[in-house]
PDB file of N, CA and C in Angstrom:
ATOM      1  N   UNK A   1      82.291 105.378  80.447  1.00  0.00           N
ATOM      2  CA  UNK A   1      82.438 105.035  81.849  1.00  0.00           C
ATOM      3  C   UNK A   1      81.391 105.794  82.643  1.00  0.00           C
ATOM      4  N   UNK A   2      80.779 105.085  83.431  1.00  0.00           N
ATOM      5  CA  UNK A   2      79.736 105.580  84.928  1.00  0.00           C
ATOM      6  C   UNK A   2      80.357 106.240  85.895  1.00  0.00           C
ATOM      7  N   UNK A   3      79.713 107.270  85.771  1.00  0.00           N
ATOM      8  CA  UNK A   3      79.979 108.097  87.460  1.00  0.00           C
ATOM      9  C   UNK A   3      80.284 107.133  88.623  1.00  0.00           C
ATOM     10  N   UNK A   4      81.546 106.962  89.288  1.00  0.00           N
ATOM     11  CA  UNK A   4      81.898 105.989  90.165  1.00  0.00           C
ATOM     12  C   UNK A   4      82.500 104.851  90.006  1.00  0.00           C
ATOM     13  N   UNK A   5      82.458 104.832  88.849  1.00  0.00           N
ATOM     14  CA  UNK A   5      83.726 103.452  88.080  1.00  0.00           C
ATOM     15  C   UNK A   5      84.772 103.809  88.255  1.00  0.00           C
ATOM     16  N   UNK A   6      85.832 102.517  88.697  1.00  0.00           N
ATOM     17  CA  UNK A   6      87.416 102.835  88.727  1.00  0.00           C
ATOM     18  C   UNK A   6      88.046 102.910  87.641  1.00  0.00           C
ATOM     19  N   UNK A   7      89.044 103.415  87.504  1.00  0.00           N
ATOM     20  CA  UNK A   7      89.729 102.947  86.295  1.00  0.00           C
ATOM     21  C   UNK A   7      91.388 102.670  87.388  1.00  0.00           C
ATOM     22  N   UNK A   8      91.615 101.355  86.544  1.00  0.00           N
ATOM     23  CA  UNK A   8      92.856 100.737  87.821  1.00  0.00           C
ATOM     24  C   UNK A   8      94.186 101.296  87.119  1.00  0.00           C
ATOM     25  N   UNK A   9      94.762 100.832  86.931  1.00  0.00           N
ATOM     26  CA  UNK A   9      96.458 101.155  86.698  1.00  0.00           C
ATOM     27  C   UNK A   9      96.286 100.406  85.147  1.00  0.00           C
ATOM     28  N   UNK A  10      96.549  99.403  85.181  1.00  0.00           N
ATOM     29  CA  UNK A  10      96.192  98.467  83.673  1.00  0.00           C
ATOM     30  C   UNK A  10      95.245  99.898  82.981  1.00  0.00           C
ATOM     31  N   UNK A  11      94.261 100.085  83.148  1.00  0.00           N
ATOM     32  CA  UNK A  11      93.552 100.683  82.268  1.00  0.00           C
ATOM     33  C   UNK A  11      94.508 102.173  81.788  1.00  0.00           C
ATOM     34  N   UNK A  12      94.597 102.617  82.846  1.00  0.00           N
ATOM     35  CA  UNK A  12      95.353 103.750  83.065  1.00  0.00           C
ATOM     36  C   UNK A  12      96.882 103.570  81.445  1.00  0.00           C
ATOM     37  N   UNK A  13      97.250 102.500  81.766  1.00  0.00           N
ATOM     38  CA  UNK A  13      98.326 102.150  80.802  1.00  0.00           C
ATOM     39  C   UNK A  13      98.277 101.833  79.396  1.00  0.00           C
ATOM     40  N   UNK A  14      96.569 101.170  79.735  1.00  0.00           N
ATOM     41  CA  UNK A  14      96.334 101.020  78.107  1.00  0.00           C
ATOM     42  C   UNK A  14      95.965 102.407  77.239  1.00  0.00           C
ATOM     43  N   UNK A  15      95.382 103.002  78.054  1.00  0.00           N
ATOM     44  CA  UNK A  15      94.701 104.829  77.771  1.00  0.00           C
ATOM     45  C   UNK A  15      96.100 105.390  77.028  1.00  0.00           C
ATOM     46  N   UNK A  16      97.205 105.488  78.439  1.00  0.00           N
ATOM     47  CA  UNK A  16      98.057 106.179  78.180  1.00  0.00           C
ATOM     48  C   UNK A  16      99.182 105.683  76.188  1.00  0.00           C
ATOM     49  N   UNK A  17      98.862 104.343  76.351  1.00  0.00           N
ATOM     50  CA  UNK A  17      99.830 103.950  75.249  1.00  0.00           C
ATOM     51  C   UNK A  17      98.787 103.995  73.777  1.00  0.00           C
ATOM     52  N   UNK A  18      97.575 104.114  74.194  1.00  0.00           N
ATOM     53  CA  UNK A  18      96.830 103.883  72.782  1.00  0.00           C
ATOM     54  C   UNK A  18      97.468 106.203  72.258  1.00  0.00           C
ATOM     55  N   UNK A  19      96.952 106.486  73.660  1.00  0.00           N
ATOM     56  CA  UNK A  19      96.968 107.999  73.129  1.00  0.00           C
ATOM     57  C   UNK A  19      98.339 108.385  73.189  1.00  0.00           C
ATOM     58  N   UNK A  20      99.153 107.769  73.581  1.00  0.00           N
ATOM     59  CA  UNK A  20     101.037 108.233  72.971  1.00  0.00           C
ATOM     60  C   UNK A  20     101.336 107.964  71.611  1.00  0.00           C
ATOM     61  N   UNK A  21     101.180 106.597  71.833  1.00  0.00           N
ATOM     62  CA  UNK A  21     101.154 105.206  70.519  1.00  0.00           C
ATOM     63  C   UNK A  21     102.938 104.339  71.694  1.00  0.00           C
ATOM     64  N   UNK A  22     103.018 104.745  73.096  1.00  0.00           N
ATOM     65  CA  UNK A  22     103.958 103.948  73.620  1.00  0.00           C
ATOM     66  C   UNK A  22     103.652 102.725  73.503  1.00  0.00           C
ATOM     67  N   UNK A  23     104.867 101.763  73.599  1.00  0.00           N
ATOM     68  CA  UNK A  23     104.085 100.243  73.725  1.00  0.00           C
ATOM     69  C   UNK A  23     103.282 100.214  75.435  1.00  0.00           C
ATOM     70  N   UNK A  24     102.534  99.312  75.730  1.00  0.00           N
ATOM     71  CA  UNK A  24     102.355  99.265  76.886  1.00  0.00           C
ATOM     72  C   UNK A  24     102.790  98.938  77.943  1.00  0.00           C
ATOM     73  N   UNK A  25     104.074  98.133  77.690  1.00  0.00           N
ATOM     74  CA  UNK A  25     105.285  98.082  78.572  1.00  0.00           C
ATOM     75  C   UNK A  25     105.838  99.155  78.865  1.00  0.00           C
ATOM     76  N   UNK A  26     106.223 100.250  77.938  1.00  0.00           N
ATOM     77  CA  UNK A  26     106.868 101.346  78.043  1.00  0.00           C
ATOM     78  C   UNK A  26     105.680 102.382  79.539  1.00  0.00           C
ATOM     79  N   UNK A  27     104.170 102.498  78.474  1.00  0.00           N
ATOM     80  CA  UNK A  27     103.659 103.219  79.137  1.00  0.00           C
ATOM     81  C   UNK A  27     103.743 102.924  80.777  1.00  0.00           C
ATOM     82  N   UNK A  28     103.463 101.630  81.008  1.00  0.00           N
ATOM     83  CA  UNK A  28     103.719 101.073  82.377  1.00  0.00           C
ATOM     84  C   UNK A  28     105.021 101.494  83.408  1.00  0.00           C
ATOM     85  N   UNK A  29     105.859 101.503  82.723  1.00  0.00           N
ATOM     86  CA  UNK A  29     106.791 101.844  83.221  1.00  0.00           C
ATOM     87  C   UNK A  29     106.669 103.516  83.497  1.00  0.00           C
ATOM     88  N   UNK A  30     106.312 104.469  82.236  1.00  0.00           N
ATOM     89  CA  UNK A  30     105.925 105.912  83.041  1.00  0.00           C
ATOM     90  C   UNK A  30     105.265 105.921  84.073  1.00  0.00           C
ATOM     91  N   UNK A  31     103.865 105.485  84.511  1.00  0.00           N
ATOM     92  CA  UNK A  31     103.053 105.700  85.111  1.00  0.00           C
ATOM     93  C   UNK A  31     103.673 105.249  86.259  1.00  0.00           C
ATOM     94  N   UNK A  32     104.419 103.891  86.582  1.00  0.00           N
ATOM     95  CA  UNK A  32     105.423 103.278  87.594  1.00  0.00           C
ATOM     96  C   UNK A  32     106.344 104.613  88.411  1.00  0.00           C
ATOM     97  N   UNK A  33     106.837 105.187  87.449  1.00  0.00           N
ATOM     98  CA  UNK A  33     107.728 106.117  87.616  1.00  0.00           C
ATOM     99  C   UNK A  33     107.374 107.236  88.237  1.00  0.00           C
ATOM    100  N   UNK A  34     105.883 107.399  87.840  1.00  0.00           N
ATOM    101  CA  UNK A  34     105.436 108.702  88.346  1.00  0.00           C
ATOM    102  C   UNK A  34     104.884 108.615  89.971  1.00  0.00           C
ATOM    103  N   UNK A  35     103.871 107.302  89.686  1.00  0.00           N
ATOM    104  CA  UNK A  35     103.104 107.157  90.937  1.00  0.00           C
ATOM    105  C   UNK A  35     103.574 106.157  91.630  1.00  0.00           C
ATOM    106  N   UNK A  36     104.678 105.400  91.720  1.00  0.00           N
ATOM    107  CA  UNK A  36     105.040 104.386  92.518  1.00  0.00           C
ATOM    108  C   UNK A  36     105.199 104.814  94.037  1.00  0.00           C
ATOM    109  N   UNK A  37     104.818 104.104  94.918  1.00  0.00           N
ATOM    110  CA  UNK A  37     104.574 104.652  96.605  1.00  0.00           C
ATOM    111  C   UNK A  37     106.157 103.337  97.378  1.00  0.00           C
ATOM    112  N   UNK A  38     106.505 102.741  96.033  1.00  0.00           N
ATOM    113  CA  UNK A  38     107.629 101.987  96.865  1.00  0.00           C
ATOM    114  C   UNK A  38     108.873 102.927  97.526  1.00  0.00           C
ATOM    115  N   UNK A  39     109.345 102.531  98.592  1.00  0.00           N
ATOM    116  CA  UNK A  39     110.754 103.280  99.470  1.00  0.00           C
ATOM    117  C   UNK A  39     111.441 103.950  98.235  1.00  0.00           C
ATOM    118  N   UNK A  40     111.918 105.181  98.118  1.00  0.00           N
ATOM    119  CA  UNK A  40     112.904 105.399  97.653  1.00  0.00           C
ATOM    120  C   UNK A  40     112.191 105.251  95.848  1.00  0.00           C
ATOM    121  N   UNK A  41     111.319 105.241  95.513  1.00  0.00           N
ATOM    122  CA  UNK A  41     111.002 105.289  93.788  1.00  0.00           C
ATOM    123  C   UNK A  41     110.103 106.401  93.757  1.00  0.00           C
ATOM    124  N   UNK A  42     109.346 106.882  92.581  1.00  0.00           N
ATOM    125  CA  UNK A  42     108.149 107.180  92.442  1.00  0.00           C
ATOM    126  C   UNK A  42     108.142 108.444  92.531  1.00  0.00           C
ATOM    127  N   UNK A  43     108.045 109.319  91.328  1.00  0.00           N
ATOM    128  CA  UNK A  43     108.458 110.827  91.298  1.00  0.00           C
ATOM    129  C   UNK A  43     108.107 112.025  92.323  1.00  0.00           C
ATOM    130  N   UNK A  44     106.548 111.817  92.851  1.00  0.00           N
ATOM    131  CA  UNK A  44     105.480 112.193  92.984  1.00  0.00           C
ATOM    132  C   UNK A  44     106.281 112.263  95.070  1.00  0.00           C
ATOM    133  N   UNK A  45     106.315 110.934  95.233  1.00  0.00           N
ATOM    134  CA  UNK A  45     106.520 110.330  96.460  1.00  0.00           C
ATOM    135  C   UNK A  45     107.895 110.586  96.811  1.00  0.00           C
ATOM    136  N   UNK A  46     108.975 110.564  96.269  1.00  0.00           N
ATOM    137  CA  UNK A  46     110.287 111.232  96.640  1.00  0.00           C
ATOM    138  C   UNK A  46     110.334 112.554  96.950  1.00  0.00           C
ATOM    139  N   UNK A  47     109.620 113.453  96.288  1.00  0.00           N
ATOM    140  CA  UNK A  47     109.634 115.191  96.365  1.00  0.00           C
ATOM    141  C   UNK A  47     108.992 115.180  97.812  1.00  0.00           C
ATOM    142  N   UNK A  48     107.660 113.893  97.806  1.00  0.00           N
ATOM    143  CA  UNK A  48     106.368 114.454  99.373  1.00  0.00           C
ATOM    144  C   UNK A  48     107.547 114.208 100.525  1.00  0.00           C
ATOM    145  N   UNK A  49     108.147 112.817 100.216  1.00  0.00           N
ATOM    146  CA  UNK A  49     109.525 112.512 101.650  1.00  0.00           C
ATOM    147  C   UNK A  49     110.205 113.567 101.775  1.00  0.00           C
ATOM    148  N   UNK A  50     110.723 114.159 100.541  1.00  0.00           N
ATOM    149  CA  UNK A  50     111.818 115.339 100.616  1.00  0.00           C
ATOM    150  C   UNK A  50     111.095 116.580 101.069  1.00  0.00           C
ATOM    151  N   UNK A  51     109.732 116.540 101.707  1.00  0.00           N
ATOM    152  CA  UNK A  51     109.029 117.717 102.229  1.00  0.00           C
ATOM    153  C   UNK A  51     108.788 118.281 101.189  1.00  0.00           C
ATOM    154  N   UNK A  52     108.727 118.460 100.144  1.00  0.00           N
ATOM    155  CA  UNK A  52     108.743 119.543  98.642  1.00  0.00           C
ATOM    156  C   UNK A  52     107.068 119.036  98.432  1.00  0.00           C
ATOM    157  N   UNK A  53     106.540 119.785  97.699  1.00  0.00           N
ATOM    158  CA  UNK A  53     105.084 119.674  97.095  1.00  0.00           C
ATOM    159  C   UNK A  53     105.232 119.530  95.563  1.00  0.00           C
ATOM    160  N   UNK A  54     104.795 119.175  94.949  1.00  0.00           N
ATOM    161  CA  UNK A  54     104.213 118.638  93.535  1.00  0.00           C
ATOM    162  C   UNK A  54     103.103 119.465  93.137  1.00  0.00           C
ATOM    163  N   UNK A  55     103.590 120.451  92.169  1.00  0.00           N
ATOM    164  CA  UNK A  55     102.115 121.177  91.653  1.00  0.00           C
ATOM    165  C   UNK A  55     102.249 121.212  89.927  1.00  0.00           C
ATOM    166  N   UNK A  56     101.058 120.931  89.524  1.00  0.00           N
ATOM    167  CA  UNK A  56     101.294 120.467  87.949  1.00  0.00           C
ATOM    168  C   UNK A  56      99.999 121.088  87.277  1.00  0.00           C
ATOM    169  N   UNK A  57     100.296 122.411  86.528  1.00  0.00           N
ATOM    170  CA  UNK A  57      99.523 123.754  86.357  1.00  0.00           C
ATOM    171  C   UNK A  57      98.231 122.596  85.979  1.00  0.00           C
ATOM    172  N   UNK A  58      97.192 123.490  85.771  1.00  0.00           N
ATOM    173  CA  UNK A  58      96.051 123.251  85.752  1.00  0.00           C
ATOM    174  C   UNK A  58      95.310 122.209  86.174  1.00  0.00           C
ATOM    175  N   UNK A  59      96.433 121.063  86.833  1.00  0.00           N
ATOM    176  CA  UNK A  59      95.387 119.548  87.372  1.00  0.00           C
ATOM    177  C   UNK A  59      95.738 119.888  88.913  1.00  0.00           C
ATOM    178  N   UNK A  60      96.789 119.867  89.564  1.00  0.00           N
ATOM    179  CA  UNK A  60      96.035 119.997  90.735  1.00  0.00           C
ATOM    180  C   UNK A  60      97.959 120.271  91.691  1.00  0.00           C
ATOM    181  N   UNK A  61      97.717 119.878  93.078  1.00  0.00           N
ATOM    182  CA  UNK A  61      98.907 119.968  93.931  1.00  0.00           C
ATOM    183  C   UNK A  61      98.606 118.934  94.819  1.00  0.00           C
ATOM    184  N   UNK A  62     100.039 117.955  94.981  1.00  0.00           N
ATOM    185  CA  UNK A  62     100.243 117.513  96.087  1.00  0.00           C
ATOM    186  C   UNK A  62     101.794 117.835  96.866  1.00  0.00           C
ATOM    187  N   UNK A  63     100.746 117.656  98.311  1.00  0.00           N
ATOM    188  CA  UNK A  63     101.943 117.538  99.657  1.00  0.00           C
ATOM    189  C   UNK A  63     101.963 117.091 100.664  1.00  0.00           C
ATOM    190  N   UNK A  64     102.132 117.941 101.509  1.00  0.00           N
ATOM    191  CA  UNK A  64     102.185 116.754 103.282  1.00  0.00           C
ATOM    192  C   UNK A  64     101.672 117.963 104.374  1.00  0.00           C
ATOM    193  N   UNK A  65     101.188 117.198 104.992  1.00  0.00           N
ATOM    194  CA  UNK A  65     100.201 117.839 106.285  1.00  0.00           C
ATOM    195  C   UNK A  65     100.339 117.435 107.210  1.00  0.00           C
ATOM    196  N   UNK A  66     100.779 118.025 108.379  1.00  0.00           N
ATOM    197  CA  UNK A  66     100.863 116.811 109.685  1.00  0.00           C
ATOM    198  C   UNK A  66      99.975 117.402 110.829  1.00  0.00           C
ATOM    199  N   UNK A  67      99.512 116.256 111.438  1.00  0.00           N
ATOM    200  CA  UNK A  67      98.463 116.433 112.404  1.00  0.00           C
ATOM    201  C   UNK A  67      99.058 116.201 113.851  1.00  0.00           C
ATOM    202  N   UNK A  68      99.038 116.587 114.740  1.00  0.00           N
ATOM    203  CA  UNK A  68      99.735 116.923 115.941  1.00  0.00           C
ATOM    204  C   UNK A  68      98.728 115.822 116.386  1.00  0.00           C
ATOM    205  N   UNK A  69      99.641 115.244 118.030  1.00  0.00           N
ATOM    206  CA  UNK A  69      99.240 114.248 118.987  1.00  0.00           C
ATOM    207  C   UNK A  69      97.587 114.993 119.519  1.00  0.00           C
ATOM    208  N   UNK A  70      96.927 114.322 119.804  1.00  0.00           N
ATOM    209  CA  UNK A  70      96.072 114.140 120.619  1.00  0.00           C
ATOM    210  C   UNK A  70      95.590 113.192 121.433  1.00  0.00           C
ATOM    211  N   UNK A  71      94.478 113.703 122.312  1.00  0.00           N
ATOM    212  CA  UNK A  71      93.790 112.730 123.031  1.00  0.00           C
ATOM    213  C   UNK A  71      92.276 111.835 122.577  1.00  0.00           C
ATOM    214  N   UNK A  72      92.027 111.039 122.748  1.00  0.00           N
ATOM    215  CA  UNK A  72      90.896 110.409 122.242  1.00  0.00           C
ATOM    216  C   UNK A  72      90.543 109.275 122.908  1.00  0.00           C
ATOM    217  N   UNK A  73      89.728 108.552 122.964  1.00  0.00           N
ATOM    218  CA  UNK A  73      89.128 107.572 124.021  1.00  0.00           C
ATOM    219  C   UNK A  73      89.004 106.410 123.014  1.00  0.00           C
ATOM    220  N   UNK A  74      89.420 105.361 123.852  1.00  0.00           N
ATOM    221  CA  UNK A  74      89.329 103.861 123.072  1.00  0.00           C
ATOM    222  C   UNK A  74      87.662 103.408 123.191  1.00  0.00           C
ATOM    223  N   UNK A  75      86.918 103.533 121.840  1.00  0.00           N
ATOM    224  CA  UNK A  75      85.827 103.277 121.980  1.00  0.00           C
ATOM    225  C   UNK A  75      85.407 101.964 122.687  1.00  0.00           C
ATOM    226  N   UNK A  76      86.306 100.524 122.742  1.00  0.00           N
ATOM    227  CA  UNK A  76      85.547  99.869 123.494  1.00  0.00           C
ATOM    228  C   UNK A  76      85.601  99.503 124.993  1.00  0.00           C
ATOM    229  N   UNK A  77      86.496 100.629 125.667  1.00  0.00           N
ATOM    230  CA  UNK A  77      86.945 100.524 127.045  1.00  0.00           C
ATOM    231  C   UNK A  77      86.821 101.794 127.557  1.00  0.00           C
ATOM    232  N   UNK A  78      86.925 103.027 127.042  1.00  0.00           N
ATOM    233  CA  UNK A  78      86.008 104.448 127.079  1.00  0.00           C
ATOM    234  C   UNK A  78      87.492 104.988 127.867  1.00  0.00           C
ATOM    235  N   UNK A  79      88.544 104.169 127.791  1.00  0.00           N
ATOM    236  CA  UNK A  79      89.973 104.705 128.458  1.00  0.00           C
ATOM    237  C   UNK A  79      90.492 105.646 127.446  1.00  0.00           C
ATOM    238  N   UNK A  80      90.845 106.734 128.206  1.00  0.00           N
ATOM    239  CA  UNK A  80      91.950 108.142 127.201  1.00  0.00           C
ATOM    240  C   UNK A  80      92.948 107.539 126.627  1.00  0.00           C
ATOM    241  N   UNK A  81      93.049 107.905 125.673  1.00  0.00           N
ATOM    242  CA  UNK A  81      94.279 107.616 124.597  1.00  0.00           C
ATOM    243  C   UNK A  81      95.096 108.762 124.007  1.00  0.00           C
ATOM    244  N   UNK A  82      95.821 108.667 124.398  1.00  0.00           N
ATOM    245  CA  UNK A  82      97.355 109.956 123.342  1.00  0.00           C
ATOM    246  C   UNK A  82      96.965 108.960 121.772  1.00  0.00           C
ATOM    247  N   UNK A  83      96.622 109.584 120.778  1.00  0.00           N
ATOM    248  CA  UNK A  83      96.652 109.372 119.586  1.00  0.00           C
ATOM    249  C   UNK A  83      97.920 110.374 119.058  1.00  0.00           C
ATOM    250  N   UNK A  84      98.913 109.406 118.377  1.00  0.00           N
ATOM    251  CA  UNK A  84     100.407 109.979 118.151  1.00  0.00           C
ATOM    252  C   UNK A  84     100.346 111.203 116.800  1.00  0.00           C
ATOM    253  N   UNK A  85     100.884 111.792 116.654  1.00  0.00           N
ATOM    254  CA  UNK A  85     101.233 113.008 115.744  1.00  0.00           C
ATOM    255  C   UNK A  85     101.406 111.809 114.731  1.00  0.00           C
ATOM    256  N   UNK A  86     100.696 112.540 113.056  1.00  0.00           N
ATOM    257  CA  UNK A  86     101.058 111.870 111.847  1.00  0.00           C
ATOM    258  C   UNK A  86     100.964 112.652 111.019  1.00  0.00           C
ATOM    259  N   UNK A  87     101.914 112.457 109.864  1.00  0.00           N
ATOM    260  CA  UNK A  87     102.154 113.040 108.443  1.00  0.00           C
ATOM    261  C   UNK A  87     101.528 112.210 107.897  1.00  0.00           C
ATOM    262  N   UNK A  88     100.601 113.302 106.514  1.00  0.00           N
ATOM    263  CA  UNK A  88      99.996 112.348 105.451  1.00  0.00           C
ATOM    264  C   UNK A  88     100.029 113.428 104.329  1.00  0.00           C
ATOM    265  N   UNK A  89      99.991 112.399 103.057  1.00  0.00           N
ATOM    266  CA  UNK A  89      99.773 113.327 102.066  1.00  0.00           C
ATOM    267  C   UNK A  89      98.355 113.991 101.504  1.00  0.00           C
ATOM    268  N   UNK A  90      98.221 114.483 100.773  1.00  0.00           N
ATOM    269  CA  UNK A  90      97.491 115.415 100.412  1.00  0.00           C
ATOM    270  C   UNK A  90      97.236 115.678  98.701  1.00  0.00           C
ATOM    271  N   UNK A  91      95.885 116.034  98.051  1.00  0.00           N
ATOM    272  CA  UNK A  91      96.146 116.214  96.841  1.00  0.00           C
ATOM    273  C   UNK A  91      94.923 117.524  96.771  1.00  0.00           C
ATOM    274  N   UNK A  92      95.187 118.996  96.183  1.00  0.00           N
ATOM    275  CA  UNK A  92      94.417 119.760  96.082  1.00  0.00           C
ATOM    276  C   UNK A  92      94.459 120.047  94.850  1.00  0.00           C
ATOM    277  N   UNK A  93      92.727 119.525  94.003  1.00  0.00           N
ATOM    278  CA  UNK A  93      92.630 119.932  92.902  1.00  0.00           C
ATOM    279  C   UNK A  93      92.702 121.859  92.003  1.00  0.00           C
ATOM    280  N   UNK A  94      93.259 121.773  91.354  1.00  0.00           N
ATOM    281  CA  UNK A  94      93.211 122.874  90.397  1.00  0.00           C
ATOM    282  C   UNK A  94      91.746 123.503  90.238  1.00  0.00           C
ATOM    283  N   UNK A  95      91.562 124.848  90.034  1.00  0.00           N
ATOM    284  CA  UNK A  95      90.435 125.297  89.886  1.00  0.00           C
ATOM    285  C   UNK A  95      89.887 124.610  88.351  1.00  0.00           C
ATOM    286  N   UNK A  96      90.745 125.030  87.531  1.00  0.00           N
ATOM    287  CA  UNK A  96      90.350 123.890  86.258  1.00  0.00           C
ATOM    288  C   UNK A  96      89.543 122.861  86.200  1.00  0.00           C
ATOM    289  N   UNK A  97      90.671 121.791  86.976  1.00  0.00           N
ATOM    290  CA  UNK A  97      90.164 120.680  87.119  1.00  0.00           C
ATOM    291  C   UNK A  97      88.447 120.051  88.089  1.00  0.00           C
ATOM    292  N   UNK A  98      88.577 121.505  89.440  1.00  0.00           N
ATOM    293  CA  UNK A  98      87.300 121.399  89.968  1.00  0.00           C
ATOM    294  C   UNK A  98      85.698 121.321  88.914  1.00  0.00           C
ATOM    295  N   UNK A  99      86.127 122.791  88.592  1.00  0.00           N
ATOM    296  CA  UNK A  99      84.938 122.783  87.501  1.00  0.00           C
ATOM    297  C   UNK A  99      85.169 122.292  86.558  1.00  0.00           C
ATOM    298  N   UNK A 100      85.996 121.225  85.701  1.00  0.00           N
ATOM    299  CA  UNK A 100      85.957 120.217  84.267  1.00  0.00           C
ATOM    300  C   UNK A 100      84.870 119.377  85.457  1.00  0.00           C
ATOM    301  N   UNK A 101      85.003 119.210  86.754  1.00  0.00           N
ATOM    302  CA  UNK A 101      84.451 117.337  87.742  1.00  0.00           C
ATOM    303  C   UNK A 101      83.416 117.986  88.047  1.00  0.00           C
ATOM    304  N   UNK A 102      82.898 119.448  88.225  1.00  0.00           N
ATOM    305  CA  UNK A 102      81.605 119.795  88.719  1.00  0.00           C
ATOM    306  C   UNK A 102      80.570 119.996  87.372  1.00  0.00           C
ATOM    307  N   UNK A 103      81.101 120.036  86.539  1.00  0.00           N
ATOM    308  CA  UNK A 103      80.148 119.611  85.206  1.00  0.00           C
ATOM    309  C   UNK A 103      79.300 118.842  85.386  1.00  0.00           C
TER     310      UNK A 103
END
């Protein structure tokens, strides 16, 4: 694979089941389990709702960050805008993992 190629979910599943030996239904279903962003599923995404962080030794941490209201101007009318307070998640790589990607 090229620097900048995706690898999608499918691939992700076939990787995961050739190197388990899961079927690929099965594997699908882990990866479902882990990273699913649907209401209420998705291992990763229940802990970030429940405010809790996700840290998984040597690859990396995720959590939630929230950015307070501000002001900002509607670029095509140059009128002030309250831009509303938002939560988002977050993923901070492992020192490990930095330098395995700065190789």
């Amino acid at each position: 694979m090229n620097e900048g190629e995706l690898v999608n979910k499918k691939e992700m599943v076939e990787k995961l089941a050739k190197k388990t030996g899961l079927t690929k239904t099965k594997a699908s279903e882990v990866i479902e389990e882990i990273f699913s962003s649907k209401p209420g599923e998705g291992i990763i995404a229940v802990e970030l709702d429940a405010g809790r962080k996700v840290e998984i030794a040597g690859f990396g941490k995720f959590g939630t960050r929230s950015r307070s209201a501000r002001k900002g101007h509607n670029p095509a009318t140059g009128e002030e805008i309250t831009i509303a307070a938002t939560k988002y998640a977050f993923f901070k790589p492992a020192t490990g993992l930095r330098r395995r990607v700065a190789e």
